[in-house]
PDB file of N, CA and C in Angstrom:
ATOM      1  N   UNK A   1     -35.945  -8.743 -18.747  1.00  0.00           N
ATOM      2  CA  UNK A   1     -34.666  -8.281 -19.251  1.00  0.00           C
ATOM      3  C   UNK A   1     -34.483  -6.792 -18.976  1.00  0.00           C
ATOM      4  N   UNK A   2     -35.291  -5.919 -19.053  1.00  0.00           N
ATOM      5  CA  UNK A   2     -35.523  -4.458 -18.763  1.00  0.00           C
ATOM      6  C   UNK A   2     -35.120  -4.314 -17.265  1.00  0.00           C
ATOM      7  N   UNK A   3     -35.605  -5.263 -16.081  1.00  0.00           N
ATOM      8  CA  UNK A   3     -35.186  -4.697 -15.014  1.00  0.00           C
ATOM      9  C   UNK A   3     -33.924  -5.059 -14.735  1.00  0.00           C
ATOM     10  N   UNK A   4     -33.120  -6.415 -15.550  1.00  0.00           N
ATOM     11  CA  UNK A   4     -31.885  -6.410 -15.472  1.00  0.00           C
ATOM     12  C   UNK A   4     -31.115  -5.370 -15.803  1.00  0.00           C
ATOM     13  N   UNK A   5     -31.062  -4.771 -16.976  1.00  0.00           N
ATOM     14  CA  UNK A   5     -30.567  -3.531 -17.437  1.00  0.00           C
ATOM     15  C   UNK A   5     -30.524  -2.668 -16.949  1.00  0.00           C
ATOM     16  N   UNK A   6     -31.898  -2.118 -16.007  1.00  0.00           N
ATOM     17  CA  UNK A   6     -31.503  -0.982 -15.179  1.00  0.00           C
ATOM     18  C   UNK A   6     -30.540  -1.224 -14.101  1.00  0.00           C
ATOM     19  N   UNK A   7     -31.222  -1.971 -13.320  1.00  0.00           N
ATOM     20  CA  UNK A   7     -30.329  -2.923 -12.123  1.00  0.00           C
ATOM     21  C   UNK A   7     -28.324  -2.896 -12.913  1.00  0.00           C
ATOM     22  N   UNK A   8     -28.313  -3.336 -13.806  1.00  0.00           N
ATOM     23  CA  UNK A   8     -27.161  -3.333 -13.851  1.00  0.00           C
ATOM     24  C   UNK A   8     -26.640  -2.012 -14.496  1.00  0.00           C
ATOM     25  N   UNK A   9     -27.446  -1.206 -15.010  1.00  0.00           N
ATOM     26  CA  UNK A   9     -26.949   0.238 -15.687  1.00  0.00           C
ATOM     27  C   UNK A   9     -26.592   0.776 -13.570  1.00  0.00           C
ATOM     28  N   UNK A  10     -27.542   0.938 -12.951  1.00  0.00           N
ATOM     29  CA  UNK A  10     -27.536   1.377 -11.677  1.00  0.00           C
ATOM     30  C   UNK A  10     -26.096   1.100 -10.829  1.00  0.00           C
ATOM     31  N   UNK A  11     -25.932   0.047 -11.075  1.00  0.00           N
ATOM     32  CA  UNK A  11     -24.322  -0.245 -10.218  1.00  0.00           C
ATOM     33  C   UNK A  11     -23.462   0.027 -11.168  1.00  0.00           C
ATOM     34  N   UNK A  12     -23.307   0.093 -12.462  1.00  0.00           N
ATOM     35  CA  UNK A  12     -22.475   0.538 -13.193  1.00  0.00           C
ATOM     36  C   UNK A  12     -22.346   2.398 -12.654  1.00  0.00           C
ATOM     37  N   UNK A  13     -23.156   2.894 -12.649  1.00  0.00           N
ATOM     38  CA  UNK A  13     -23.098   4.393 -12.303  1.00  0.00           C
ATOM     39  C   UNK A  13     -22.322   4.428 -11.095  1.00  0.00           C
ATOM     40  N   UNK A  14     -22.781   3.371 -10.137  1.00  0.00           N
ATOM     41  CA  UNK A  14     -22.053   3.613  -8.752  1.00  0.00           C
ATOM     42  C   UNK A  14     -20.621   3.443  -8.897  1.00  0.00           C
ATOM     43  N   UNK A  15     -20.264   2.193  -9.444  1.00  0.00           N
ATOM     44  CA  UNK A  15     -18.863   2.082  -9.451  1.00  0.00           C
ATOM     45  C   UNK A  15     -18.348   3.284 -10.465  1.00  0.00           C
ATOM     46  N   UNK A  16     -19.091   3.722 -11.157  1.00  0.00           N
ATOM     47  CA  UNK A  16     -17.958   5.127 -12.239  1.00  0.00           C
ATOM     48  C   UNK A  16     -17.857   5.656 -10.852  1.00  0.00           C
ATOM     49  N   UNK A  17     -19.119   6.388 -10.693  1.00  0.00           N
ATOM     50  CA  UNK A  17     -18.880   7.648  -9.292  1.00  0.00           C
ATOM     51  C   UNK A  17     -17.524   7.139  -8.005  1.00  0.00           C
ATOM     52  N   UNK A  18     -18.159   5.848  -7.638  1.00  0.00           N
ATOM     53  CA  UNK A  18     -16.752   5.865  -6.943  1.00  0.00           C
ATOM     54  C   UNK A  18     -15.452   6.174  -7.489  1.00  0.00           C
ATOM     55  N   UNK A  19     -15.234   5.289  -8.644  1.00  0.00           N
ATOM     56  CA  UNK A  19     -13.630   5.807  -9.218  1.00  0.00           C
ATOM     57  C   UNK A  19     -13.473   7.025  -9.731  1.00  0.00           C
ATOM     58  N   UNK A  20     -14.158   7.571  -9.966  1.00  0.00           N
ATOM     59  CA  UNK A  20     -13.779   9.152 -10.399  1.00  0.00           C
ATOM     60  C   UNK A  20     -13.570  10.003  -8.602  1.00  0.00           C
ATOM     61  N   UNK A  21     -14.261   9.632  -7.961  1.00  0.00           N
ATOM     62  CA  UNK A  21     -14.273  10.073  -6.490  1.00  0.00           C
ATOM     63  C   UNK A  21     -13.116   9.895  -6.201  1.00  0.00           C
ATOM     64  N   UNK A  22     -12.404   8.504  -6.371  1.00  0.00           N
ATOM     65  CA  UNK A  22     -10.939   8.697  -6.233  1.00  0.00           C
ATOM     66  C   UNK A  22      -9.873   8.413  -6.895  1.00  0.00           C
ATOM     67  N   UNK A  23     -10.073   8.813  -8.097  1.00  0.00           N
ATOM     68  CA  UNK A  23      -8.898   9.634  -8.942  1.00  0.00           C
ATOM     69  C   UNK A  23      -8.597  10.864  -8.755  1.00  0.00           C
ATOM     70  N   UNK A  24     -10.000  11.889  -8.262  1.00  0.00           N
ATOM     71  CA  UNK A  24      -9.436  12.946  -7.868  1.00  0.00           C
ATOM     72  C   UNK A  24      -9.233  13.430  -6.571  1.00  0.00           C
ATOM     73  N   UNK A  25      -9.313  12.644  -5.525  1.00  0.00           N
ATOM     74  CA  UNK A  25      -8.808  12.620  -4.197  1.00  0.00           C
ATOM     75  C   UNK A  25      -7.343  12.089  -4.539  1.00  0.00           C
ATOM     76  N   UNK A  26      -6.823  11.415  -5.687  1.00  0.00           N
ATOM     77  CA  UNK A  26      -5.217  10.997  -5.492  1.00  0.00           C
ATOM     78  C   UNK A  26      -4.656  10.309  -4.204  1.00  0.00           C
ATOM     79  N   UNK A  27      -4.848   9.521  -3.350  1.00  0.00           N
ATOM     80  CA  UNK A  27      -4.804   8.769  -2.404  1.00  0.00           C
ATOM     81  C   UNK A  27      -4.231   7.750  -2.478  1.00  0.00           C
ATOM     82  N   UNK A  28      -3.715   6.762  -1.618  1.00  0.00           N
ATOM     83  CA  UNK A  28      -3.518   6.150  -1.933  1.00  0.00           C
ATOM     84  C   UNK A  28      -4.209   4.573  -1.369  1.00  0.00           C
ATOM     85  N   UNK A  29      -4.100   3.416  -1.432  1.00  0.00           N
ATOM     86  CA  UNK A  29      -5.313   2.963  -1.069  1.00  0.00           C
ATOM     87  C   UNK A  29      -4.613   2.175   0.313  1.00  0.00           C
ATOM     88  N   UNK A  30      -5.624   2.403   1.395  1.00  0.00           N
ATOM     89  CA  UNK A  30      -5.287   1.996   2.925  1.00  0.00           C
ATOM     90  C   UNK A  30      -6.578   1.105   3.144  1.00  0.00           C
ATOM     91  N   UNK A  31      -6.172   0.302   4.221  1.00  0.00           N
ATOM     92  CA  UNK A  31      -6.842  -0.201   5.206  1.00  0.00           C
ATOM     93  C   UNK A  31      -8.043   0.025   5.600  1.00  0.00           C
ATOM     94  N   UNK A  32      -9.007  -0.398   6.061  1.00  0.00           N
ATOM     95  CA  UNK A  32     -10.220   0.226   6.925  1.00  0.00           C
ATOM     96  C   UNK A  32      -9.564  -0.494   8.268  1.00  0.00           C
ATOM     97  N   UNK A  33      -8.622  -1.230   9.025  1.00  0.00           N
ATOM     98  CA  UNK A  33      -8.466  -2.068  10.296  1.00  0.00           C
ATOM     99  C   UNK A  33      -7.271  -1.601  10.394  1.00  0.00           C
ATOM    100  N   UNK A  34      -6.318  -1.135   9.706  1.00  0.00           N
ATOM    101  CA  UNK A  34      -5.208  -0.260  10.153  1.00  0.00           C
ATOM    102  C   UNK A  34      -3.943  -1.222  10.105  1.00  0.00           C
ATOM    103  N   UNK A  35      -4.206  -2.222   9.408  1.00  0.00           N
ATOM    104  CA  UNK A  35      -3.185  -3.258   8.642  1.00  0.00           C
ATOM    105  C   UNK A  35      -2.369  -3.901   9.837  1.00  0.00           C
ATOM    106  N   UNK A  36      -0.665  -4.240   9.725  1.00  0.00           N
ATOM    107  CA  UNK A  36      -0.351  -4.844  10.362  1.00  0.00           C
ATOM    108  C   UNK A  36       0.369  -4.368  11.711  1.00  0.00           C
ATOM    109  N   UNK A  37       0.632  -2.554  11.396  1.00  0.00           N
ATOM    110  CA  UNK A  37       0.883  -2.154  12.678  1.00  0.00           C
ATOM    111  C   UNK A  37      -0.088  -2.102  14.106  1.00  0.00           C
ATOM    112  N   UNK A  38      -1.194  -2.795  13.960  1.00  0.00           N
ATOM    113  CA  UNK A  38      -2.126  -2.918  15.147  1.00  0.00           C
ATOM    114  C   UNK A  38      -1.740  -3.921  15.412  1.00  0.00           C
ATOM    115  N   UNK A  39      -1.233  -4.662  15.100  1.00  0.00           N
ATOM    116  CA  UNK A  39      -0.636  -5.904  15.998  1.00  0.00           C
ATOM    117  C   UNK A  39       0.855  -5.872  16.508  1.00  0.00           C
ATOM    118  N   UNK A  40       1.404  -4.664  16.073  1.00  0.00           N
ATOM    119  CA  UNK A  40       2.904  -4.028  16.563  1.00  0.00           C
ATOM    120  C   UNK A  40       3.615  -5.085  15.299  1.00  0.00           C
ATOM    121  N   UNK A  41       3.794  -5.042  13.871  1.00  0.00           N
ATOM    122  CA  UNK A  41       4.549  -4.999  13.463  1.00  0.00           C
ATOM    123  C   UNK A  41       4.448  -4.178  12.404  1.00  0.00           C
ATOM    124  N   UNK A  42       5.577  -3.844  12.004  1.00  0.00           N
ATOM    125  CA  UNK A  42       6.200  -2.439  11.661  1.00  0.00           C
ATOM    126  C   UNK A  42       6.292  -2.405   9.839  1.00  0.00           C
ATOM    127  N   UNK A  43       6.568  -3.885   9.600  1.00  0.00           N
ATOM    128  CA  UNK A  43       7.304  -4.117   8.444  1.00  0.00           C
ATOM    129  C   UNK A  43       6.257  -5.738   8.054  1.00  0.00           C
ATOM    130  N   UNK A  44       5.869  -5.741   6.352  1.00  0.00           N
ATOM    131  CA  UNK A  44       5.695  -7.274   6.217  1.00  0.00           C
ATOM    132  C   UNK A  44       6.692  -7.951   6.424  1.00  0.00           C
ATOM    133  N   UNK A  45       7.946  -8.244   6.613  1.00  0.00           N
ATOM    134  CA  UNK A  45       8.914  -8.764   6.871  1.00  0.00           C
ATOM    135  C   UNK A  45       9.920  -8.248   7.934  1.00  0.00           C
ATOM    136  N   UNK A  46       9.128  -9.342   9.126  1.00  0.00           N
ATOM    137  CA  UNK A  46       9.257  -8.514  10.277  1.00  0.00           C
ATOM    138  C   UNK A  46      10.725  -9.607  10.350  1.00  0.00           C
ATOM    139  N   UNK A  47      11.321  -9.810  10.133  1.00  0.00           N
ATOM    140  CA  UNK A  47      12.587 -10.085  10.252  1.00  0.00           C
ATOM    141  C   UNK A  47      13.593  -9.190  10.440  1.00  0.00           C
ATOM    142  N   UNK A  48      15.263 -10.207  11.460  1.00  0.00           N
ATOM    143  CA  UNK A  48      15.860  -9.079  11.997  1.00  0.00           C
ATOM    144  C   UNK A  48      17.226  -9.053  10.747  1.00  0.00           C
ATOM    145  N   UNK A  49      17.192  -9.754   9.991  1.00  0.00           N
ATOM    146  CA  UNK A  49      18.509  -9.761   8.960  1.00  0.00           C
ATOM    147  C   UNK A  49      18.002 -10.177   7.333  1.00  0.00           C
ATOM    148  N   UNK A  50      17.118  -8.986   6.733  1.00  0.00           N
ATOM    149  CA  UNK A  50      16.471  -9.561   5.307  1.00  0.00           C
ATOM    150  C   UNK A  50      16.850 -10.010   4.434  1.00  0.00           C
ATOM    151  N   UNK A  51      17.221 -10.479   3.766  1.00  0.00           N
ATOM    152  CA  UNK A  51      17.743 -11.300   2.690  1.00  0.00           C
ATOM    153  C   UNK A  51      18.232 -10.679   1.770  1.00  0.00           C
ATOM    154  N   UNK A  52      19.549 -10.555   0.829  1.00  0.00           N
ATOM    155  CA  UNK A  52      20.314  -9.832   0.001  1.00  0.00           C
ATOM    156  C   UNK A  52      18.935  -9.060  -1.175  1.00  0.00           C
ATOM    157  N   UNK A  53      18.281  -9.941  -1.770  1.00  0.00           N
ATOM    158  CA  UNK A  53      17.204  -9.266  -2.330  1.00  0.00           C
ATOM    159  C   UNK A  53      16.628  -7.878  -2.090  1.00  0.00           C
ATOM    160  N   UNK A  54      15.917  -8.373  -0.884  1.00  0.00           N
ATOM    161  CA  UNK A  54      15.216  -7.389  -0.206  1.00  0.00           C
ATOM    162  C   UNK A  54      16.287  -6.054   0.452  1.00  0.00           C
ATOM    163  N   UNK A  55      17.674  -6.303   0.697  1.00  0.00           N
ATOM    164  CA  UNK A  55      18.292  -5.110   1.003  1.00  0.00           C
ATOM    165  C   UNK A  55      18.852  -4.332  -0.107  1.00  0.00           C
ATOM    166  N   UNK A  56      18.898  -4.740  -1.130  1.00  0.00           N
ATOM    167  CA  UNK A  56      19.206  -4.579  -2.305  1.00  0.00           C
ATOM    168  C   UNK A  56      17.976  -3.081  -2.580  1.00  0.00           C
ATOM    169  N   UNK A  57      16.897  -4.135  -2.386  1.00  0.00           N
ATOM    170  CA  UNK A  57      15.694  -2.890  -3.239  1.00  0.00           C
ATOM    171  C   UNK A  57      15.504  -2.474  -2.526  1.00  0.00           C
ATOM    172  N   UNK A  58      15.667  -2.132  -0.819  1.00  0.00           N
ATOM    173  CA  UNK A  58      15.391  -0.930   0.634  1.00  0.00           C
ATOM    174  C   UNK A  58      16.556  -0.430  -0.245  1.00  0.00           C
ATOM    175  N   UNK A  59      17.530  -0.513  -0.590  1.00  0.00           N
ATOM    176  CA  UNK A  59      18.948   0.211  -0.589  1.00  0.00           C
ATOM    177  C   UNK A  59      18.875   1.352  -1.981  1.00  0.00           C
ATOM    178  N   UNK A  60      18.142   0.811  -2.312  1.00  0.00           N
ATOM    179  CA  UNK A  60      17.950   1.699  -4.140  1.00  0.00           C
ATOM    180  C   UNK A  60      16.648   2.184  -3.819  1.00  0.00           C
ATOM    181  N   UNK A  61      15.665   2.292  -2.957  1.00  0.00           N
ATOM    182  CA  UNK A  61      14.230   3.045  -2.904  1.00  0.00           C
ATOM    183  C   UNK A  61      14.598   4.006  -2.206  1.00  0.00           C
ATOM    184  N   UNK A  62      15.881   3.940  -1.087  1.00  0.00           N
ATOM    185  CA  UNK A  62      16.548   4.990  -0.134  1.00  0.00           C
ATOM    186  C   UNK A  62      17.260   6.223  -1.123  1.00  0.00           C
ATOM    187  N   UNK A  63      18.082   5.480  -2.080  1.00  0.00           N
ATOM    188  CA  UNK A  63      18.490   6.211  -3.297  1.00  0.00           C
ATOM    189  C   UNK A  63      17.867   6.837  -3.886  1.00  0.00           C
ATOM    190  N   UNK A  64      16.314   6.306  -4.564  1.00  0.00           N
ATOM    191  CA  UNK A  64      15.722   7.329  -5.196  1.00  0.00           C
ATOM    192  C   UNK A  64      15.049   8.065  -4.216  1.00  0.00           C
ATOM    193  N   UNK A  65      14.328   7.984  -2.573  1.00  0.00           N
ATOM    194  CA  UNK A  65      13.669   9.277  -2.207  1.00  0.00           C
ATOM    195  C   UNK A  65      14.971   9.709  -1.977  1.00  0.00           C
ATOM    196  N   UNK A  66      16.257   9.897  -1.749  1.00  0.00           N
ATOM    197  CA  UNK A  66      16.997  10.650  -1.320  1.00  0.00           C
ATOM    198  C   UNK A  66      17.632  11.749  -3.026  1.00  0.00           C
ATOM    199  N   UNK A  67      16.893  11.058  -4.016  1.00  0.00           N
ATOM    200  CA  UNK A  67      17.457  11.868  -4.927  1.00  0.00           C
ATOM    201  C   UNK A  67      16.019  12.851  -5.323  1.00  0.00           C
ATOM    202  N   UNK A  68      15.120  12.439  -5.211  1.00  0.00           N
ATOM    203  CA  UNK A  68      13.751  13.401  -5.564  1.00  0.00           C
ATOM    204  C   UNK A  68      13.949  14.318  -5.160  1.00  0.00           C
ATOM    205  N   UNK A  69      13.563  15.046  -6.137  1.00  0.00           N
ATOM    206  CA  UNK A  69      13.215  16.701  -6.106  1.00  0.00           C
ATOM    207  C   UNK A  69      11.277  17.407  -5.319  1.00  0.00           C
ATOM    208  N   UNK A  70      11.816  17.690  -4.360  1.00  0.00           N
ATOM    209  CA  UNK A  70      10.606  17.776  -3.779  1.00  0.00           C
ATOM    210  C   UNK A  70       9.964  19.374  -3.991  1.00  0.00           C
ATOM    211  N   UNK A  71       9.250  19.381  -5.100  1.00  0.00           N
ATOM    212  CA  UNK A  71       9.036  20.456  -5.938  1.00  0.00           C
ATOM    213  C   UNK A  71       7.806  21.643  -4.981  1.00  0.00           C
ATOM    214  N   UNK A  72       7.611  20.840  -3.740  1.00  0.00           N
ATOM    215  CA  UNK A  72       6.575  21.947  -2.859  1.00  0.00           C
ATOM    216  C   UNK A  72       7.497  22.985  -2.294  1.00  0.00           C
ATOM    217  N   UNK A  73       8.936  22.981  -2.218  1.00  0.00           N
ATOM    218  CA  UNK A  73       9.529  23.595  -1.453  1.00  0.00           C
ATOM    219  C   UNK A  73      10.500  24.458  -2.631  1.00  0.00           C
ATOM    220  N   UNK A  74       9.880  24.951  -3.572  1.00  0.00           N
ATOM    221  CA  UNK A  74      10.940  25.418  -4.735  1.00  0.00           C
ATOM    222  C   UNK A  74      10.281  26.972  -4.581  1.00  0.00           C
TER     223      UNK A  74
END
């Protein structure tokens, strides 16, 4: 039972260290294979006319970066 405990105290340490490693890197989380633009598409919905839904919420995410205050340049 003792070497379970360490054994599992041991990966418990690793996984803190990783997440504290990146909480303060602030990142955001990517790929290691470089996702779906290595196969040349651009978009998960590589379609040429998206569906009222989906233009709906491109149409209001355009709205809010176009309303952010981009506070590096103040």
């Amino acid at each position: 039972m003792a070497i379970f405990l360490v054994t599992f105290g041991f990966f418990l340490l690793i996984v803190v260290a990783m997440a504290v490693g990146y909480i303060f890197q602030q990142k955001s989380l990517a790929g290691s294979c470089g996702g779906l633009s290595t196969i040349g598409i651009d978009k998960a919905c590589n379609c040429d006319n998206p569906c009222e839904k989906r233009q709906e919420r491109e149409r209001k995410e355009a709205l809010q970066e176009s309303q952010k205050i981009d506070i590096k340049n103040l």
